[in-house]
N, C-alpha and C. Protein backbone atom coordinates (compact mmCIF):
# COMPACT_ATOMS: atom_id res chain seq x y z
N UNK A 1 0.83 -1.18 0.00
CA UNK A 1 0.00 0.00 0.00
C UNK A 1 0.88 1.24 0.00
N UNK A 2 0.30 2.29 -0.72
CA UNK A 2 1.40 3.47 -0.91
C UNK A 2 1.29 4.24 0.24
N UNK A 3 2.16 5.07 0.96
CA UNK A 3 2.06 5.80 1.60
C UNK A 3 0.96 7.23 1.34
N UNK A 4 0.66 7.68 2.50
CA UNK A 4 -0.27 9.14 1.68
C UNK A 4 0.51 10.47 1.96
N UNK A 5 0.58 11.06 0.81
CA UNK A 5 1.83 12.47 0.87
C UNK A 5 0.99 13.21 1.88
N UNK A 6 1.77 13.55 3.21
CA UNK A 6 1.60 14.60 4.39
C UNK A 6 1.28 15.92 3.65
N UNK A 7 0.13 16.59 4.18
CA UNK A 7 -0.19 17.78 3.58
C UNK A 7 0.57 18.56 4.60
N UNK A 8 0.60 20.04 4.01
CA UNK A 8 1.25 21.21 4.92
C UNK A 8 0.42 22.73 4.71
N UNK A 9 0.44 23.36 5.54
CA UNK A 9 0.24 24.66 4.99
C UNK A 9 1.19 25.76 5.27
N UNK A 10 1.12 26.52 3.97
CA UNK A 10 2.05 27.60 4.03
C UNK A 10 1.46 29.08 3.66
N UNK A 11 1.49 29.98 5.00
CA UNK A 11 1.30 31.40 4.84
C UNK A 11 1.82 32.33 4.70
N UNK A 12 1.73 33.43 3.94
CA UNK A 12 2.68 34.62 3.58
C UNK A 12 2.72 35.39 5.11
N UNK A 13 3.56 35.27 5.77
CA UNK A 13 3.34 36.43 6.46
C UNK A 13 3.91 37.53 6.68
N UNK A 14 5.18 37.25 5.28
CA UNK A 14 6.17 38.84 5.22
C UNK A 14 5.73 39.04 3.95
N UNK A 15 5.62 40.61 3.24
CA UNK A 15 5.35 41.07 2.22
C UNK A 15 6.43 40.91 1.42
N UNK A 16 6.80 40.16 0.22
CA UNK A 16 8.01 40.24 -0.73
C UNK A 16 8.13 41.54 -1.35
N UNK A 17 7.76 42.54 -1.22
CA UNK A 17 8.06 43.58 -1.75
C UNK A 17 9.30 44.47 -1.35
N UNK A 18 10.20 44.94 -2.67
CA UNK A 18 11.50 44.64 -2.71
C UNK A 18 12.88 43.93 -2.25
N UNK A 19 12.32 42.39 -2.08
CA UNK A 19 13.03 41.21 -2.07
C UNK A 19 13.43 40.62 -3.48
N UNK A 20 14.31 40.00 -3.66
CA UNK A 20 14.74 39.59 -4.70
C UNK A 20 14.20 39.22 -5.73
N UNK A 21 13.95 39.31 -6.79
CA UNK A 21 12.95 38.94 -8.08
C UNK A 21 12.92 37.30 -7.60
N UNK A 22 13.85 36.51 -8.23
CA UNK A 22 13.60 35.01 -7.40
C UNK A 22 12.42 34.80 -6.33
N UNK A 23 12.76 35.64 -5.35
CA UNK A 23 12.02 35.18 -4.03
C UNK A 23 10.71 35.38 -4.36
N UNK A 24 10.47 36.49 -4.99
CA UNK A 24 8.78 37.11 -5.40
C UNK A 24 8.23 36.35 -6.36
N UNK A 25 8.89 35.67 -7.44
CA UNK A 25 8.30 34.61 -7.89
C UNK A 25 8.07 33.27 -7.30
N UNK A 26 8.67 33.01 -6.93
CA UNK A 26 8.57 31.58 -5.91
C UNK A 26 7.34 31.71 -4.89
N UNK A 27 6.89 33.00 -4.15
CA UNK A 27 6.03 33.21 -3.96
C UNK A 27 5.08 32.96 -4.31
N UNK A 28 4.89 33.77 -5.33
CA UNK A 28 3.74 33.41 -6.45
C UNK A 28 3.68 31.91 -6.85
N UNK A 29 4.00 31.63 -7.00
CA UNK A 29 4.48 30.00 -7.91
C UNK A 29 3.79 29.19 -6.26
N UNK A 30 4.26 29.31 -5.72
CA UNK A 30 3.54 28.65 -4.53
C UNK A 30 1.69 28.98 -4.14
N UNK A 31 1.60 29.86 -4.66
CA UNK A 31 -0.19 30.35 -5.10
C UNK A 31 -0.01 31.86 -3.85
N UNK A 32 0.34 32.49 -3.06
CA UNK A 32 0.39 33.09 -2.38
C UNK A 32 0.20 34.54 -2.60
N UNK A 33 -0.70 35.00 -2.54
CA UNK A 33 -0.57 36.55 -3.67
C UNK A 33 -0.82 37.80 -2.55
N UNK A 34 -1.62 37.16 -1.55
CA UNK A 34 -1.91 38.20 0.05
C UNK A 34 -1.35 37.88 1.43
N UNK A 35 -0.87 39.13 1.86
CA UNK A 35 -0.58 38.78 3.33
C UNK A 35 -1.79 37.78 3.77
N UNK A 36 -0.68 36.97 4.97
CA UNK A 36 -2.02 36.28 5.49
C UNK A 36 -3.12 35.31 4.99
N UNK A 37 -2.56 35.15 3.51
CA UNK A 37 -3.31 34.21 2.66
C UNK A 37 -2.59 32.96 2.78
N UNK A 38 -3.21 31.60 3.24
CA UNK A 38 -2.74 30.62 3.19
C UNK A 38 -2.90 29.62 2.13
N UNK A 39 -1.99 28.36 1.58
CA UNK A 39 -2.88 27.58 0.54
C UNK A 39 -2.10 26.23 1.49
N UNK A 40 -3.00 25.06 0.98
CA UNK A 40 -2.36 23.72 1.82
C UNK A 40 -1.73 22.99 0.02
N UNK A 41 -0.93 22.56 0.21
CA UNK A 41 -0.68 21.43 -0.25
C UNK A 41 0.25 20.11 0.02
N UNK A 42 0.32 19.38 -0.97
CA UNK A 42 0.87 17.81 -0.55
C UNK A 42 2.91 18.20 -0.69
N UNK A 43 3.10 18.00 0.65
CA UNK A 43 4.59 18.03 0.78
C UNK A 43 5.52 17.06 -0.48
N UNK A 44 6.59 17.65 -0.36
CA UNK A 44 7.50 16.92 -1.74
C UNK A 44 8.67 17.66 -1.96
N UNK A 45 9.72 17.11 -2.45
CA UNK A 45 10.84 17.59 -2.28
C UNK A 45 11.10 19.06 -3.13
N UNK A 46 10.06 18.97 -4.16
CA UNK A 46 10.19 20.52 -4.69
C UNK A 46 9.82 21.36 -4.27
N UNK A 47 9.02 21.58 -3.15
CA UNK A 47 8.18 22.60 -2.49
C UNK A 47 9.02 22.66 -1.35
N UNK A 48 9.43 21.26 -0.59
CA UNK A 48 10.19 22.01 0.60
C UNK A 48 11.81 22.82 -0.21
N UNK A 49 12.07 22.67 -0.98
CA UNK A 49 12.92 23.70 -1.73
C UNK A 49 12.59 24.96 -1.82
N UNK A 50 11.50 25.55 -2.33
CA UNK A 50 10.66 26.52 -2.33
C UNK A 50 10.64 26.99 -0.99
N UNK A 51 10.05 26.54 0.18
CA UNK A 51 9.65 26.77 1.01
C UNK A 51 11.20 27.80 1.83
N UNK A 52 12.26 26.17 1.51
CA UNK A 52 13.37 27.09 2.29
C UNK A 52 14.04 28.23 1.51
N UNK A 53 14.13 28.82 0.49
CA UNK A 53 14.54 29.84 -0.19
C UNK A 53 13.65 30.83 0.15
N UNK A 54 12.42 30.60 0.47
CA UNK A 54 11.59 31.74 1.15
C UNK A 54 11.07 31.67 2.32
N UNK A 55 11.84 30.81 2.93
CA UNK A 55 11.54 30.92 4.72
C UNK A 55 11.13 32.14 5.21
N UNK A 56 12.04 32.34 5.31
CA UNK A 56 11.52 34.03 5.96
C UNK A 56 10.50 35.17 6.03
N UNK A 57 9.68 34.57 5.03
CA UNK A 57 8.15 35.37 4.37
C UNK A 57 6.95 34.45 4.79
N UNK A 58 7.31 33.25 4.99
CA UNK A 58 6.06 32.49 5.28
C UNK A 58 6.51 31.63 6.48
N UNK A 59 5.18 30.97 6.77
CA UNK A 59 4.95 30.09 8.22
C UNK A 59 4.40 28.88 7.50
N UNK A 60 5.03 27.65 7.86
CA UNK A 60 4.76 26.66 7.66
C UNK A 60 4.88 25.60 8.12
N UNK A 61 3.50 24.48 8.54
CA UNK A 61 3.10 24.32 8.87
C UNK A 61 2.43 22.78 8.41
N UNK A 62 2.93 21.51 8.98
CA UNK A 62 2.28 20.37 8.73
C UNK A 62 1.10 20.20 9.08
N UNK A 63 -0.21 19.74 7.94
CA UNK A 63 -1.52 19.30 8.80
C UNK A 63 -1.53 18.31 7.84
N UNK A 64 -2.90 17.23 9.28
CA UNK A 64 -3.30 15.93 8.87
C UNK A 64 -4.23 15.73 8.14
């Protein structure tokens, strides 16, 4: 039986505005467009990549 991919959620809670072009897209690319706007999705090695290049702007967060 396959395992089931651990969901997470991740919220903006620093404004990327004038942070690095990189960082502000990755943002976006992660669905994130408002402070305080959260989206969940299924953890995976490309997103926790994502996630850590923009640590610092968002809170994140494993749910079951």
């Amino acid at each position: 039986m396959a395992k089931k991919a651990k969901r997470v959620r991740i919220t903006l809670v620093r404004s990327p505005i004038g942070k690095k072009p990189n960082q502000v897209r990755t943002v976006r690319a992660l669905g994130l467009r408002r402070m305080n706007q959260s989206v969940e999705k299924e953890m995976n090695d490309a997103l926790m990549g994502m996630v850590r290049s923009v640590g610092h702007l968002v809170r994140f967060e494993e749910i079951s």
